[in-house]
Protein backbone atom coordinates (compact mmCIF):
# COMPACT_ATOMS: atom_id res chain seq x y z
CA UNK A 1 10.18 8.00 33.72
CA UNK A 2 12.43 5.10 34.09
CA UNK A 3 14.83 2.74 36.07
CA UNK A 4 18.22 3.53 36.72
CA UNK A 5 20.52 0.55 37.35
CA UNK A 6 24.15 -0.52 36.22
CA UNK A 7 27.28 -2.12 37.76
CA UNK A 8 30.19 0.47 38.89
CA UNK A 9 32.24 -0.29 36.50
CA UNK A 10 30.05 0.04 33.49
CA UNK A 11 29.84 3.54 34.59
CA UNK A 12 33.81 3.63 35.46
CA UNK A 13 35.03 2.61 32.18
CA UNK A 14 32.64 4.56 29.98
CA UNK A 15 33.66 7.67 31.84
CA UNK A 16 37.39 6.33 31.42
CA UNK A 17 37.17 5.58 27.53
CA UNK A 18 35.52 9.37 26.79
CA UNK A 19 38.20 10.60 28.62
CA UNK A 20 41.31 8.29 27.50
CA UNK A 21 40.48 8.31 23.55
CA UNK A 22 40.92 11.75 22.67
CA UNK A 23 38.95 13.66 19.83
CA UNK A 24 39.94 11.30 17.11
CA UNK A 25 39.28 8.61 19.14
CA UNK A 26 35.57 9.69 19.57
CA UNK A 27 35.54 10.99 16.27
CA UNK A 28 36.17 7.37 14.84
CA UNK A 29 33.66 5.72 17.79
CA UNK A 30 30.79 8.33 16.18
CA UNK A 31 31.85 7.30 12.67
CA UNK A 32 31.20 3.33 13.95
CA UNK A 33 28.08 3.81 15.84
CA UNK A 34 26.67 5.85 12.55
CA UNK A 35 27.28 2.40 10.41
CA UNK A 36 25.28 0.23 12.76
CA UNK A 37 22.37 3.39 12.07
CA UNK A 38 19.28 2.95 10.00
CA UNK A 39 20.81 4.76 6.97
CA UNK A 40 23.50 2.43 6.12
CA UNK A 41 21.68 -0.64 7.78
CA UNK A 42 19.13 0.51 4.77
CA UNK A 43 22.19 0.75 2.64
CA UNK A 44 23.52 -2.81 3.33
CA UNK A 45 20.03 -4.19 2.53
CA UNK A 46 19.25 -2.46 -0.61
CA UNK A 47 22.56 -3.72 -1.76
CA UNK A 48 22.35 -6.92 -1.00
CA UNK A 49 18.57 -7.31 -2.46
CA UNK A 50 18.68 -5.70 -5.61
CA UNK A 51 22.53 -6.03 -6.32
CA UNK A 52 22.65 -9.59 -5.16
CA UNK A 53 20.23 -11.90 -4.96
CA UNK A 54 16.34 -10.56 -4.18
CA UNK A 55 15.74 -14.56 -2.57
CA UNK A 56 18.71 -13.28 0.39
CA UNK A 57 17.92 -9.90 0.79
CA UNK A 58 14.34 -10.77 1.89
CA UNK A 59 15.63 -13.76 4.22
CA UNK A 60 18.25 -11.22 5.69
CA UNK A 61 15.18 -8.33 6.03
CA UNK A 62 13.13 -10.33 7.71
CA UNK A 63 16.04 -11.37 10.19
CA UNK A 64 16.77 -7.60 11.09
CA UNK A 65 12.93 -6.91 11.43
CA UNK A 66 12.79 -9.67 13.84
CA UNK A 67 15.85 -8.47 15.98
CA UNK A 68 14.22 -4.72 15.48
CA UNK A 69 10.75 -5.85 17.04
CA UNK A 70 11.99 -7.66 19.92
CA UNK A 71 14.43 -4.81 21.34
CA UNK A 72 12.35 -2.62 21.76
CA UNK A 73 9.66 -4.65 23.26
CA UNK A 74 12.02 -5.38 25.88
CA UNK A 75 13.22 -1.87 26.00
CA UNK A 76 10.00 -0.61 27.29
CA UNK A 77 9.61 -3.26 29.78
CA UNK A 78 12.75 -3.02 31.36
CA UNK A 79 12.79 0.97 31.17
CA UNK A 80 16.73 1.38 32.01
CA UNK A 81 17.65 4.80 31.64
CA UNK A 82 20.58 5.59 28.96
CA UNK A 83 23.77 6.53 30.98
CA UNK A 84 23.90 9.97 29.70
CA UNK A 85 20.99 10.88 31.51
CA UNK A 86 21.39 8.89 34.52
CA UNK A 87 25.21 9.88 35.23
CA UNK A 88 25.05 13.56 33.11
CA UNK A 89 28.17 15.06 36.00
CA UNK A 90 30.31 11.65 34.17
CA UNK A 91 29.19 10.94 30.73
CA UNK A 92 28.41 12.50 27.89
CA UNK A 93 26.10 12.25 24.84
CA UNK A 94 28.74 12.37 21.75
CA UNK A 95 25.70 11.51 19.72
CA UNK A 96 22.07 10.61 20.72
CA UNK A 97 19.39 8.62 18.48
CA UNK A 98 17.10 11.00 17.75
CA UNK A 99 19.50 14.65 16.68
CA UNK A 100 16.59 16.42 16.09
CA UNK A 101 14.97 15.85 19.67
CA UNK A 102 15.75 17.32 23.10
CA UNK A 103 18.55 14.51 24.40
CA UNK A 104 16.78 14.48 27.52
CA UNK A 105 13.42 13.05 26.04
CA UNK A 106 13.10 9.78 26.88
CA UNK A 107 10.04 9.00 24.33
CA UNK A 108 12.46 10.42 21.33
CA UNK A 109 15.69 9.05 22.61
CA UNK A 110 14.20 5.59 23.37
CA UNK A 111 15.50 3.78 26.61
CA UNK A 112 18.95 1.97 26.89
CA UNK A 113 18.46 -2.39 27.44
CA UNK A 114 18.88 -3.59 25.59
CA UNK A 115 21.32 -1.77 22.59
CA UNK A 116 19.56 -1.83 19.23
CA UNK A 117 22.62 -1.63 16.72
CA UNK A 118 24.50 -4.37 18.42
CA UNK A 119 20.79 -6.71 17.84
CA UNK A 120 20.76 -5.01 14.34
CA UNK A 121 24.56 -5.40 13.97
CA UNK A 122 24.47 -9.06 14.87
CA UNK A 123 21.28 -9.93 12.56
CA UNK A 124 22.25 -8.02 9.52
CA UNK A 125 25.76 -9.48 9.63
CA UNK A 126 25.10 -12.87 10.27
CA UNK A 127 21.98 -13.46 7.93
CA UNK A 128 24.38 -12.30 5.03
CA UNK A 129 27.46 -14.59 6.41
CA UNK A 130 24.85 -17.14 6.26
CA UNK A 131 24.01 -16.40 2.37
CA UNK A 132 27.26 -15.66 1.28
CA UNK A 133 29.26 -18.23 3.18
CA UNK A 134 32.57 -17.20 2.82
CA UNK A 135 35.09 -16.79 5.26
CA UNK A 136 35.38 -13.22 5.08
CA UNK A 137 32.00 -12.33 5.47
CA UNK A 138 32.17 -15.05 8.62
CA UNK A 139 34.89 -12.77 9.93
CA UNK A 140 33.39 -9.62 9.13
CA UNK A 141 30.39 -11.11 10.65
CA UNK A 142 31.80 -10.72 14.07
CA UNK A 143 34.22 -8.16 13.79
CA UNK A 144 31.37 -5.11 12.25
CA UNK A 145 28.87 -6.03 15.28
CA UNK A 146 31.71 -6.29 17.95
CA UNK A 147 32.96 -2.61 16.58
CA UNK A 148 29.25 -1.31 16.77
CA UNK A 149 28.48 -2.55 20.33
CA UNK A 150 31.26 -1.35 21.63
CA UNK A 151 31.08 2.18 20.34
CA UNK A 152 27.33 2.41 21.65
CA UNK A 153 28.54 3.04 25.24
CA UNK A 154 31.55 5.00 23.75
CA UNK A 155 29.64 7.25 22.78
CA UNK A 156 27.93 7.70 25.82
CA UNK A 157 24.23 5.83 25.44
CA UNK A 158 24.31 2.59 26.22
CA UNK A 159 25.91 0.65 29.11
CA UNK A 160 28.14 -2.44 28.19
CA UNK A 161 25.67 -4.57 29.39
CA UNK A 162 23.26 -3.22 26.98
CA UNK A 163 25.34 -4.45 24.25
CA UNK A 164 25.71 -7.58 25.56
CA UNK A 165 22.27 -8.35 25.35
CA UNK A 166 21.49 -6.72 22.15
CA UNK A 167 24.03 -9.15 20.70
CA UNK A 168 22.42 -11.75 22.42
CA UNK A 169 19.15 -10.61 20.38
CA UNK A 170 20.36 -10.45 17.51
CA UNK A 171 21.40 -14.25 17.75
CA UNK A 172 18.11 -14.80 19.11
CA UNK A 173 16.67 -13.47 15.84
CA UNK A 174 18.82 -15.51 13.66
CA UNK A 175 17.99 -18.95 15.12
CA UNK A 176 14.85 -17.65 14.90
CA UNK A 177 14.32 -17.02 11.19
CA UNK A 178 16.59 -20.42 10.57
CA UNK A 179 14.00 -21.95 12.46
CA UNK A 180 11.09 -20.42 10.58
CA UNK A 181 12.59 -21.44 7.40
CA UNK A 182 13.29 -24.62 8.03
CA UNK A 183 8.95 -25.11 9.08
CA UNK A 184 7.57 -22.84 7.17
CA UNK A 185 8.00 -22.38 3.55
CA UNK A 186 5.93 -19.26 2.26
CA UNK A 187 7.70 -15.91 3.29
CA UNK A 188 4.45 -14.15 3.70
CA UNK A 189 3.24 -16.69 6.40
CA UNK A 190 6.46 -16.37 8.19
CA UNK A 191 5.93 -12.64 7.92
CA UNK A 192 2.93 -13.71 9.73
CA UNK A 193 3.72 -15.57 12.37
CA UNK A 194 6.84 -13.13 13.62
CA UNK A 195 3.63 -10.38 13.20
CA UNK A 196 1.57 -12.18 15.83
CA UNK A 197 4.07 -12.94 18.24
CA UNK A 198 5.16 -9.47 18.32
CA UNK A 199 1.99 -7.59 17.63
CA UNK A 200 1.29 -7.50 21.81
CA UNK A 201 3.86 -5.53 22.05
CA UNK A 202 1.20 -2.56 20.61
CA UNK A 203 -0.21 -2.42 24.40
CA UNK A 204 2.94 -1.06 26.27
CA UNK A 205 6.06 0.15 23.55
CA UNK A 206 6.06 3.41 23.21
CA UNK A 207 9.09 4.24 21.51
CA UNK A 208 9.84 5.04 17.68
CA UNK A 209 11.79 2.04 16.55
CA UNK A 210 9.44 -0.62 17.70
CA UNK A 211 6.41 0.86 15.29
CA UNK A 212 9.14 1.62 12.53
CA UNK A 213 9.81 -2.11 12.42
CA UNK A 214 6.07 -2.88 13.27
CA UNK A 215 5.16 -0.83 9.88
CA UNK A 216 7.94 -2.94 8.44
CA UNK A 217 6.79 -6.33 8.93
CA UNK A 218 3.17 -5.72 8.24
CA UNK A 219 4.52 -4.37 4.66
CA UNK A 220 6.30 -7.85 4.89
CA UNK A 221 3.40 -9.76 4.63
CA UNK A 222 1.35 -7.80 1.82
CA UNK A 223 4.16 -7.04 -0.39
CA UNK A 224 6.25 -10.46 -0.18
CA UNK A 225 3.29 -12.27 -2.02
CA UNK A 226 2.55 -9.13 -4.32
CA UNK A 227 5.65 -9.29 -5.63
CA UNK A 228 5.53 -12.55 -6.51
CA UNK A 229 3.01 -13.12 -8.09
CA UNK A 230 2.75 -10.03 -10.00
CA UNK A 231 6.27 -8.15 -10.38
CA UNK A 232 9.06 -11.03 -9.90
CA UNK A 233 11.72 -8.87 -10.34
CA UNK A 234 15.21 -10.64 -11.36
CA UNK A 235 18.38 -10.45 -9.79
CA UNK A 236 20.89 -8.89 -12.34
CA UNK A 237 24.83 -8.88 -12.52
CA UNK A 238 24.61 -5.43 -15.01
CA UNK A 239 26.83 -3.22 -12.46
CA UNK A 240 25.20 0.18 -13.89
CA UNK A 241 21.75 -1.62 -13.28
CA UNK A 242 23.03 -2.47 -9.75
CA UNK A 243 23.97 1.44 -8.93
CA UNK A 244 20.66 2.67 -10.20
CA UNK A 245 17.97 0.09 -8.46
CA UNK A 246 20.01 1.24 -4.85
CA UNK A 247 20.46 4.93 -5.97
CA UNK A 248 16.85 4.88 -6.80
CA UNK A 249 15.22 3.03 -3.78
CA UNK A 250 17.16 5.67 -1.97
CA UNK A 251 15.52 8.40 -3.72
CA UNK A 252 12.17 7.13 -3.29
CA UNK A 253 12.78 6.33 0.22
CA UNK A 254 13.73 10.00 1.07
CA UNK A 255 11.04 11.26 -0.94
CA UNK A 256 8.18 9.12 0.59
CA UNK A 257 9.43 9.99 4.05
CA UNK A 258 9.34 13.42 3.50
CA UNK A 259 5.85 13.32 1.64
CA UNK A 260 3.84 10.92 3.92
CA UNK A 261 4.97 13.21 6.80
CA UNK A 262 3.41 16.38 5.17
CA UNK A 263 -0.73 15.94 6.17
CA UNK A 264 0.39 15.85 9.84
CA UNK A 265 1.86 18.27 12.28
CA UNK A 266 5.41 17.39 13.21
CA UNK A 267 4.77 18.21 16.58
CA UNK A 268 2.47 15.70 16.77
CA UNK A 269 4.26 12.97 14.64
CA UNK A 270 7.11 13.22 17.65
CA UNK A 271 4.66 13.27 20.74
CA UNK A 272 4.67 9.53 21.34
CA UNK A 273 1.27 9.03 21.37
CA UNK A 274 -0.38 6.01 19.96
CA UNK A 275 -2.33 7.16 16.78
CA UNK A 276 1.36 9.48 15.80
CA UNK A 277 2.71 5.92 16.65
CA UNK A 278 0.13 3.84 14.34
CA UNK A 279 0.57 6.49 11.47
CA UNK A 280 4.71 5.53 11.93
CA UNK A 281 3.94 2.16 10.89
CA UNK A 282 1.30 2.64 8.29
CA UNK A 283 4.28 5.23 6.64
CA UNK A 284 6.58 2.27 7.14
CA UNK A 285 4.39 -0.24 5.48
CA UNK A 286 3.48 2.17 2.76
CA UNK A 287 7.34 2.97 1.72
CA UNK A 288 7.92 -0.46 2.13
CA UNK A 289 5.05 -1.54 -0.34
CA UNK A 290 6.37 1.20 -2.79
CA UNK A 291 9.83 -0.11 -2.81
CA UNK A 292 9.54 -4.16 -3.14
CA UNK A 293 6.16 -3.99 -5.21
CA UNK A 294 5.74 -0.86 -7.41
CA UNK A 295 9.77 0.66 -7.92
CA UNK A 296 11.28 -2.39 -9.52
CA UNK A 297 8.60 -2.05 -12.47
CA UNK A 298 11.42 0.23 -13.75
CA UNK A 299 14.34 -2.06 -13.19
CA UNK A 300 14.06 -3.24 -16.98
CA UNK A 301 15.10 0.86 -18.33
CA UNK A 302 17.89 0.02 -15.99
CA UNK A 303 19.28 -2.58 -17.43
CA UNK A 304 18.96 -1.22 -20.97
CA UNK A 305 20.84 1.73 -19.73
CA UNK A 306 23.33 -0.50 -18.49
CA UNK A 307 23.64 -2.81 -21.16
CA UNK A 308 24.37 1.07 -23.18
CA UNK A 309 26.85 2.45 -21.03
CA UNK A 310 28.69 -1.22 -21.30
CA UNK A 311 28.88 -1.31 -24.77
């Protein structure tokens, strides 16, 4: 179930790309589109909240969340099929979104307009160039989400017009949350407010990443005033104490994932239905919670084992 429409020579030079760049070539355009994934999006966060400042990393979460809700929500009105599947005799799938899921399956593999990493790309990179503010980062910036969005339809599942407008809402979500923060001081309110706008979006998404980010956001506004008020963790410049807080939000990530997953049957977790949907989020929010307002309680043993191995 979908709509299949593109320009000729979206279709042309995808086919002409897989076929000009050679094994390397795709090699290094799977090795791109894997940085603009969830894992090291995840990565780049954790860093920059518990390795540089905590006040950042939420502003630049709450700018990817808002770039991860509205994708999808378009997504699923727009239904465009991913080029793979609508030109399988011309392109292929060097990687899909969902490895563990039949390529063909549209609910698993989500549908292609417009391309998520390039939005997520384009948020992430730009809320930190816009805490950072250096001229590297500026550059970086645009050169990380240019490098993404083109290796989406490198690799076969997105059209360049995808791309396009995934980069267009990722900027989208950027003025966005500058907007938001400029009117509205509280985080958990602005949590809020993005919640509400997007919340509609319950009635007629059906795809994985737009309840992921739903669970997201609704941890957003429980655990952003939690924290502060009763765990207030600091920001630290202890580099050992840096390496464990992202090692270990890692480890409790994986765990969590793995546990929460265990009363249900996986089968049903990947059917696409709305209550294996709902439970998504709800595991979203819940590792969320975990990680901003019960795992930094142990950030103080990390800093005295940093302030050992330094001296």
């Amino acid at each position: 179930m979908g709509n299949v429409f593109y320009f000729d020579w979206e279709v042309d030079l995808i086919e002409w790309l897989q076929k000009t760049i050679g094994s390397a070539g795709q090699a290094i355009a799977k090795a791109v589109t894997f940085i603009g994934g969830e894992t090291v999006m995840l990565l780049v966060l954790l860093v920059v909240l518990f390795c540089y400042k905590k006040e950042s990393g939420k502003r630049c979460g709450f700018t990817m969340v808002a770039a991860s809700m509205w994708f999808p929500m378009i997504k699923n009105i727009v239904l465009r099929i991913r080029p793979y599947m609508a030109h399988p005799e011309r392109i292929e799938a060097l990687t899909v979104v969902q490895e563990d899921a039949d390529p063909l399956d549209i609910i698993q593999q989500g549908y292609s307009f417009p391309s998520g990493h390039s939005a997520n790309a384009v948020a992430m990179y730009g809320s930190i160039a816009r805490e950072i503010r250096k001229k590297w980062m500026w550059w970086l910036a645009v050169i990380v989400p240019l490098l993404i969005g083109v290796s989406r339809f490198v690799v076969g599942v997105h059209y360049p017009t995808d791309v396009l407008a995934g980069w267009l809402v990722g900027l989208a979500a950027l003025g966005f949350s500058m907007l938001l923060e400029k009117k509205v001081k509280k985080e958990w309110v602005r949590s809020l407010i993005l919640l509400t706008v997007t919340m509609p979006g319950i009635f007629w998404c059906t795809s994985r990443d737009y309840f992921t980010s739903l669970g997201l956001l609704i941890g957003m506004v429980t655990v952003f005033p939690y924290e502060k008020k009763y765990i207030n963790f600091q920001d630290t410049k202890n580099v050992w104490a840096m390496i464990l807080r992202v090692a270990g939000a890692f480890a409790v990530y994986a765990a969590m994932n793995t546990v929460l997953k265990l009363p249900f049957d996986k089968e049903w977790l990947n059917s696409g239905t709305l209550g294996a949907n709902l439970i998504r989020s709800a595991r979203y929010a819940i590792m969320l919670f975990v990680l901003l307002g019960v795992y930094p309680r142990v950030f103080p043993a990390y800093e005295k084992i940093g302030r050992k191995n330094n001296s």
